[in-house]
N, C-alpha and C. Protein backbone atom coordinates (compact mmCIF):
# COMPACT_ATOMS: atom_id res chain seq x y z
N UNK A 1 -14.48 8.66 -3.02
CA UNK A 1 -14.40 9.23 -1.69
C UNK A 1 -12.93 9.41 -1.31
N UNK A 2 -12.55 10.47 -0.81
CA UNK A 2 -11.44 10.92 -0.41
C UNK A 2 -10.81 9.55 0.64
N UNK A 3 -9.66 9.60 0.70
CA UNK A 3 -8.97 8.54 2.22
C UNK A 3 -7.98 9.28 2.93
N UNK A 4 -7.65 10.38 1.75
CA UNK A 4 -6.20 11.18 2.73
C UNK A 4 -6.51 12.67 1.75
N UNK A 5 -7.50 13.53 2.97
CA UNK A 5 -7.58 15.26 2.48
C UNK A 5 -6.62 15.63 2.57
N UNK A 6 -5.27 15.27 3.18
CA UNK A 6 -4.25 16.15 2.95
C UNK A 6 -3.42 16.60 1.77
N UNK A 7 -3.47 15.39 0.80
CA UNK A 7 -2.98 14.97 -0.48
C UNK A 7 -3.82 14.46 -1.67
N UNK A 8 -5.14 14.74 -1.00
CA UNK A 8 -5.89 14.77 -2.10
C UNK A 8 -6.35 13.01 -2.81
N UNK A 9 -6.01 12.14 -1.83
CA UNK A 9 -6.10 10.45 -2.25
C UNK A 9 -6.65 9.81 -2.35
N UNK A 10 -7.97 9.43 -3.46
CA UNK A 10 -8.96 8.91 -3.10
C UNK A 10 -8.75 7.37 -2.46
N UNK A 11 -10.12 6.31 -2.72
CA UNK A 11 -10.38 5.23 -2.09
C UNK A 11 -9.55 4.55 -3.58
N UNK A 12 -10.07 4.95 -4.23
CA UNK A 12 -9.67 3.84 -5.63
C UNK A 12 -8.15 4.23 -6.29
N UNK A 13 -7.41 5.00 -5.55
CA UNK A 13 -5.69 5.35 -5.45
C UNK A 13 -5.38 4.05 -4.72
N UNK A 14 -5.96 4.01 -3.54
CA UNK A 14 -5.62 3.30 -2.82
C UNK A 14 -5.38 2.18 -3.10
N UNK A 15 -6.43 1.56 -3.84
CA UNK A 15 -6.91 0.17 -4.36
C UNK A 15 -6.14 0.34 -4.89
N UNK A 16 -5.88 1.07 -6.19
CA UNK A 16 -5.14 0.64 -7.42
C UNK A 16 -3.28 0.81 -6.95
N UNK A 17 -2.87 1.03 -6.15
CA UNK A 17 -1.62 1.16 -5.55
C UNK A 17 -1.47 -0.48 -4.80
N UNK A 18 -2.98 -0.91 -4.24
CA UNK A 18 -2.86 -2.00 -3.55
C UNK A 18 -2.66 -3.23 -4.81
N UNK A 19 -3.30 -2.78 -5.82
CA UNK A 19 -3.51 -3.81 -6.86
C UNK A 19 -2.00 -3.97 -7.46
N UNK A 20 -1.23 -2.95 -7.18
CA UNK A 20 -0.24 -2.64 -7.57
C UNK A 20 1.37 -3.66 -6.72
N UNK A 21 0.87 -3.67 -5.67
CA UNK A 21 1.24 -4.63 -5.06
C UNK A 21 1.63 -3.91 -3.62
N UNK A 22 1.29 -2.83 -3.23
CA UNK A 22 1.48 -2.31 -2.47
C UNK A 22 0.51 -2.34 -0.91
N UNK A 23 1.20 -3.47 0.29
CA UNK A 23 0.43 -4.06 0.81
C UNK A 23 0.54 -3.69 2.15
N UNK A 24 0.83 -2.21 2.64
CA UNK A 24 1.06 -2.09 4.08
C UNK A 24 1.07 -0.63 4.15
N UNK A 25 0.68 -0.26 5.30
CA UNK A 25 -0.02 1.81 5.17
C UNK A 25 1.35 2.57 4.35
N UNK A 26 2.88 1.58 5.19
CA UNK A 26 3.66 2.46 4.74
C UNK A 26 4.22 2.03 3.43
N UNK A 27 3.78 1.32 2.41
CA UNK A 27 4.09 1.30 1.11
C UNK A 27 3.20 1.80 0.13
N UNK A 28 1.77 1.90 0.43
CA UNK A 28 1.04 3.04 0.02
C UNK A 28 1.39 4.42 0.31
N UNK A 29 1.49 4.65 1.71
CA UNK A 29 2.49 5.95 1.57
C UNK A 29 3.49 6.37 0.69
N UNK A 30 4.88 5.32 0.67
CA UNK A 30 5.90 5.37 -0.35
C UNK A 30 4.93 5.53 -2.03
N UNK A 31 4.02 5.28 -1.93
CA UNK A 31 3.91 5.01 -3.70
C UNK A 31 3.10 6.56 -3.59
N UNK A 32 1.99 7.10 -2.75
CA UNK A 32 1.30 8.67 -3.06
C UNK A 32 1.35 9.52 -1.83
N UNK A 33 2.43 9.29 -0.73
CA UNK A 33 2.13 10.22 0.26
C UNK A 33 0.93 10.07 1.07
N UNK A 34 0.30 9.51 0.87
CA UNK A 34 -1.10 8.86 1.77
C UNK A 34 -0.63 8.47 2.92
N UNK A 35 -1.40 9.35 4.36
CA UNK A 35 -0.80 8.81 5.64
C UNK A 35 0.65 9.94 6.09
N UNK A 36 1.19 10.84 5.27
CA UNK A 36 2.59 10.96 6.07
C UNK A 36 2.08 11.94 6.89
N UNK A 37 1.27 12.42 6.31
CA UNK A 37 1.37 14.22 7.12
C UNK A 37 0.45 14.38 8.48
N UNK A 38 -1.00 14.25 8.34
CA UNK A 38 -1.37 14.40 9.55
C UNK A 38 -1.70 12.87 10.31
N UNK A 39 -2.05 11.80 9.69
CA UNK A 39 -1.89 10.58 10.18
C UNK A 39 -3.08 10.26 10.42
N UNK A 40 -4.51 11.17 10.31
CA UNK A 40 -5.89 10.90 10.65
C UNK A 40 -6.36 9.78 9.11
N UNK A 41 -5.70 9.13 8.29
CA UNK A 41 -6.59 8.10 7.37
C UNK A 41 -5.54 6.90 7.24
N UNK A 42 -4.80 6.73 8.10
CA UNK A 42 -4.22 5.89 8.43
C UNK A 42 -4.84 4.42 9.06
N UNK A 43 -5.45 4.85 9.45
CA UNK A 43 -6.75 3.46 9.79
C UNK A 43 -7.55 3.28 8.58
N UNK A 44 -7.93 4.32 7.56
CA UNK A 44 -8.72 3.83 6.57
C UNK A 44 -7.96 3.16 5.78
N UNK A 45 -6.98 3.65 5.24
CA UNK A 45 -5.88 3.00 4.38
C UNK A 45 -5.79 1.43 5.06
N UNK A 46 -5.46 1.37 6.63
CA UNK A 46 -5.53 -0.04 6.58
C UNK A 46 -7.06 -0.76 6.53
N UNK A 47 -7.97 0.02 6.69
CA UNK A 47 -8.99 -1.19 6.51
C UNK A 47 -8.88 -1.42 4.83
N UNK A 48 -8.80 -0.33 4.17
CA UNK A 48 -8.74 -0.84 2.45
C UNK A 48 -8.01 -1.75 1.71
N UNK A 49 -6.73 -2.09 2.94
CA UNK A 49 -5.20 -3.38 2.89
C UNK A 49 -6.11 -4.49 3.57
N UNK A 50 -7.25 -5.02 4.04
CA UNK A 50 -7.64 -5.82 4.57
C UNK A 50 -7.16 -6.70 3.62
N UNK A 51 -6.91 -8.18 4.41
CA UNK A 51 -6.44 -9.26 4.20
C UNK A 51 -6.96 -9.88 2.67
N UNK A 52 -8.21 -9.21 2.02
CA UNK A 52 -8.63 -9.84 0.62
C UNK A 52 -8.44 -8.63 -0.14
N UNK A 53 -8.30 -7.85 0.32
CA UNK A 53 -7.69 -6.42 -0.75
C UNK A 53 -6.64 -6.59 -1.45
N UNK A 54 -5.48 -7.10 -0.85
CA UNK A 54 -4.12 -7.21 -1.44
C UNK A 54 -3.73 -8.33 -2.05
N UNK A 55 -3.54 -8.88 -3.51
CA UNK A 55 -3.33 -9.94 -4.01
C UNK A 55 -2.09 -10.42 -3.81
N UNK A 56 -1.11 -9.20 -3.08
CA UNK A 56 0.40 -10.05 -3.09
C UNK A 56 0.59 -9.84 -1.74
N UNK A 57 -0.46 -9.88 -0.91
CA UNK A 57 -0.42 -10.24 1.00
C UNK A 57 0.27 -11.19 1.25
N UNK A 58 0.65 -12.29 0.43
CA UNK A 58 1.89 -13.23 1.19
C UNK A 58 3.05 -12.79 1.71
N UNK A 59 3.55 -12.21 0.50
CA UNK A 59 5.09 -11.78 0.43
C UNK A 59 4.87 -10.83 1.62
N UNK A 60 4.40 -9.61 1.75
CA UNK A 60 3.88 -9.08 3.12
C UNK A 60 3.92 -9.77 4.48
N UNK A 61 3.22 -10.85 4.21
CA UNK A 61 2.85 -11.45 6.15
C UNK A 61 4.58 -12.54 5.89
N UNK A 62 5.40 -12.86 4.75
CA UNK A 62 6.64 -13.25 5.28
C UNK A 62 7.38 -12.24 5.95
N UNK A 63 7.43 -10.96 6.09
CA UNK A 63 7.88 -9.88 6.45
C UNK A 63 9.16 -9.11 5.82
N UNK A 64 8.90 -9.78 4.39
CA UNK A 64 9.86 -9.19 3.63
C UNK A 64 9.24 -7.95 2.66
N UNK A 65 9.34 -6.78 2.37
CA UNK A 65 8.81 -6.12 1.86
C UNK A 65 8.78 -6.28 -0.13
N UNK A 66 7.40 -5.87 -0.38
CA UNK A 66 7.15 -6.78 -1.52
C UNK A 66 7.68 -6.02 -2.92
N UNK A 67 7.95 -4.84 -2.62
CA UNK A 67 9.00 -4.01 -3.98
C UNK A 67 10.59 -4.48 -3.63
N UNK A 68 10.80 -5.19 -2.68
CA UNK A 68 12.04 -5.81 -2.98
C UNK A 68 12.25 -7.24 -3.27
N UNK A 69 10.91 -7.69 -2.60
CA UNK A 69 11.14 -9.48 -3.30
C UNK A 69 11.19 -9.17 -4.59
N UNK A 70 10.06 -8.17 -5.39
CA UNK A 70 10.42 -7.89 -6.93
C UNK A 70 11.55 -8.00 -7.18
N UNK A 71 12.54 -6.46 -6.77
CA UNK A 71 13.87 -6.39 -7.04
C UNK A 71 14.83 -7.89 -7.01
N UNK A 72 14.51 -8.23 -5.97
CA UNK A 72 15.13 -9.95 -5.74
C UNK A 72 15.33 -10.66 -7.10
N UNK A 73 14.01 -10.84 -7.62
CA UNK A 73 13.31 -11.69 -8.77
C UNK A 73 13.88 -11.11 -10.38
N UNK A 74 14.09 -9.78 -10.11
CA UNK A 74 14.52 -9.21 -11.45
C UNK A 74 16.03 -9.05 -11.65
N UNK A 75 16.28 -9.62 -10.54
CA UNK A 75 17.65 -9.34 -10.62
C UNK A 75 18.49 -11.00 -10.76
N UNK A 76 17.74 -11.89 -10.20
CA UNK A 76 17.66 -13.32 -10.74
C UNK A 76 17.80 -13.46 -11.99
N UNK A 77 16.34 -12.64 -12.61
CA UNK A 77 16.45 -13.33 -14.29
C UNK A 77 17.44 -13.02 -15.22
């Protein structure tokens, strides 16, 4: 099922972007454009980020964004 007709995004983009570690409307956006343009699946996208959707929701609710704690971590090792 579609989540964003503007760009063509299904439900399981979504997921797999979320699985990806991507845990907030606007980092799914950053990863397929989902959400920028007309803004009407912007609520779906977040119900699909619900709190058991996202396996790396911690790093998220610290309010640090979670493609840079990566960067953080890779740049450590």
């Amino acid at each position: 099922m579609f989540v964003c007709s503007c760009f063509g995004i299904t439900e399981q983009q979504v997921k797999k972007h979320a699985e990806d570690g991507a845990c907030t409307p606007r980092q799914i956006a950053s990863a397929c454009k989902a959400g920028t343009d007309c803004g009407s699946c912007v609520r779906r996208i977040q119900a699909l980020l619900g709190r058991d959707a996202c396996p790396r929701r911690d790093l998220a609710d610290r309010g640090k964004p979670v493609l840079s704690e990566i960067a953080d971590l890779e740049e450590a090792a």
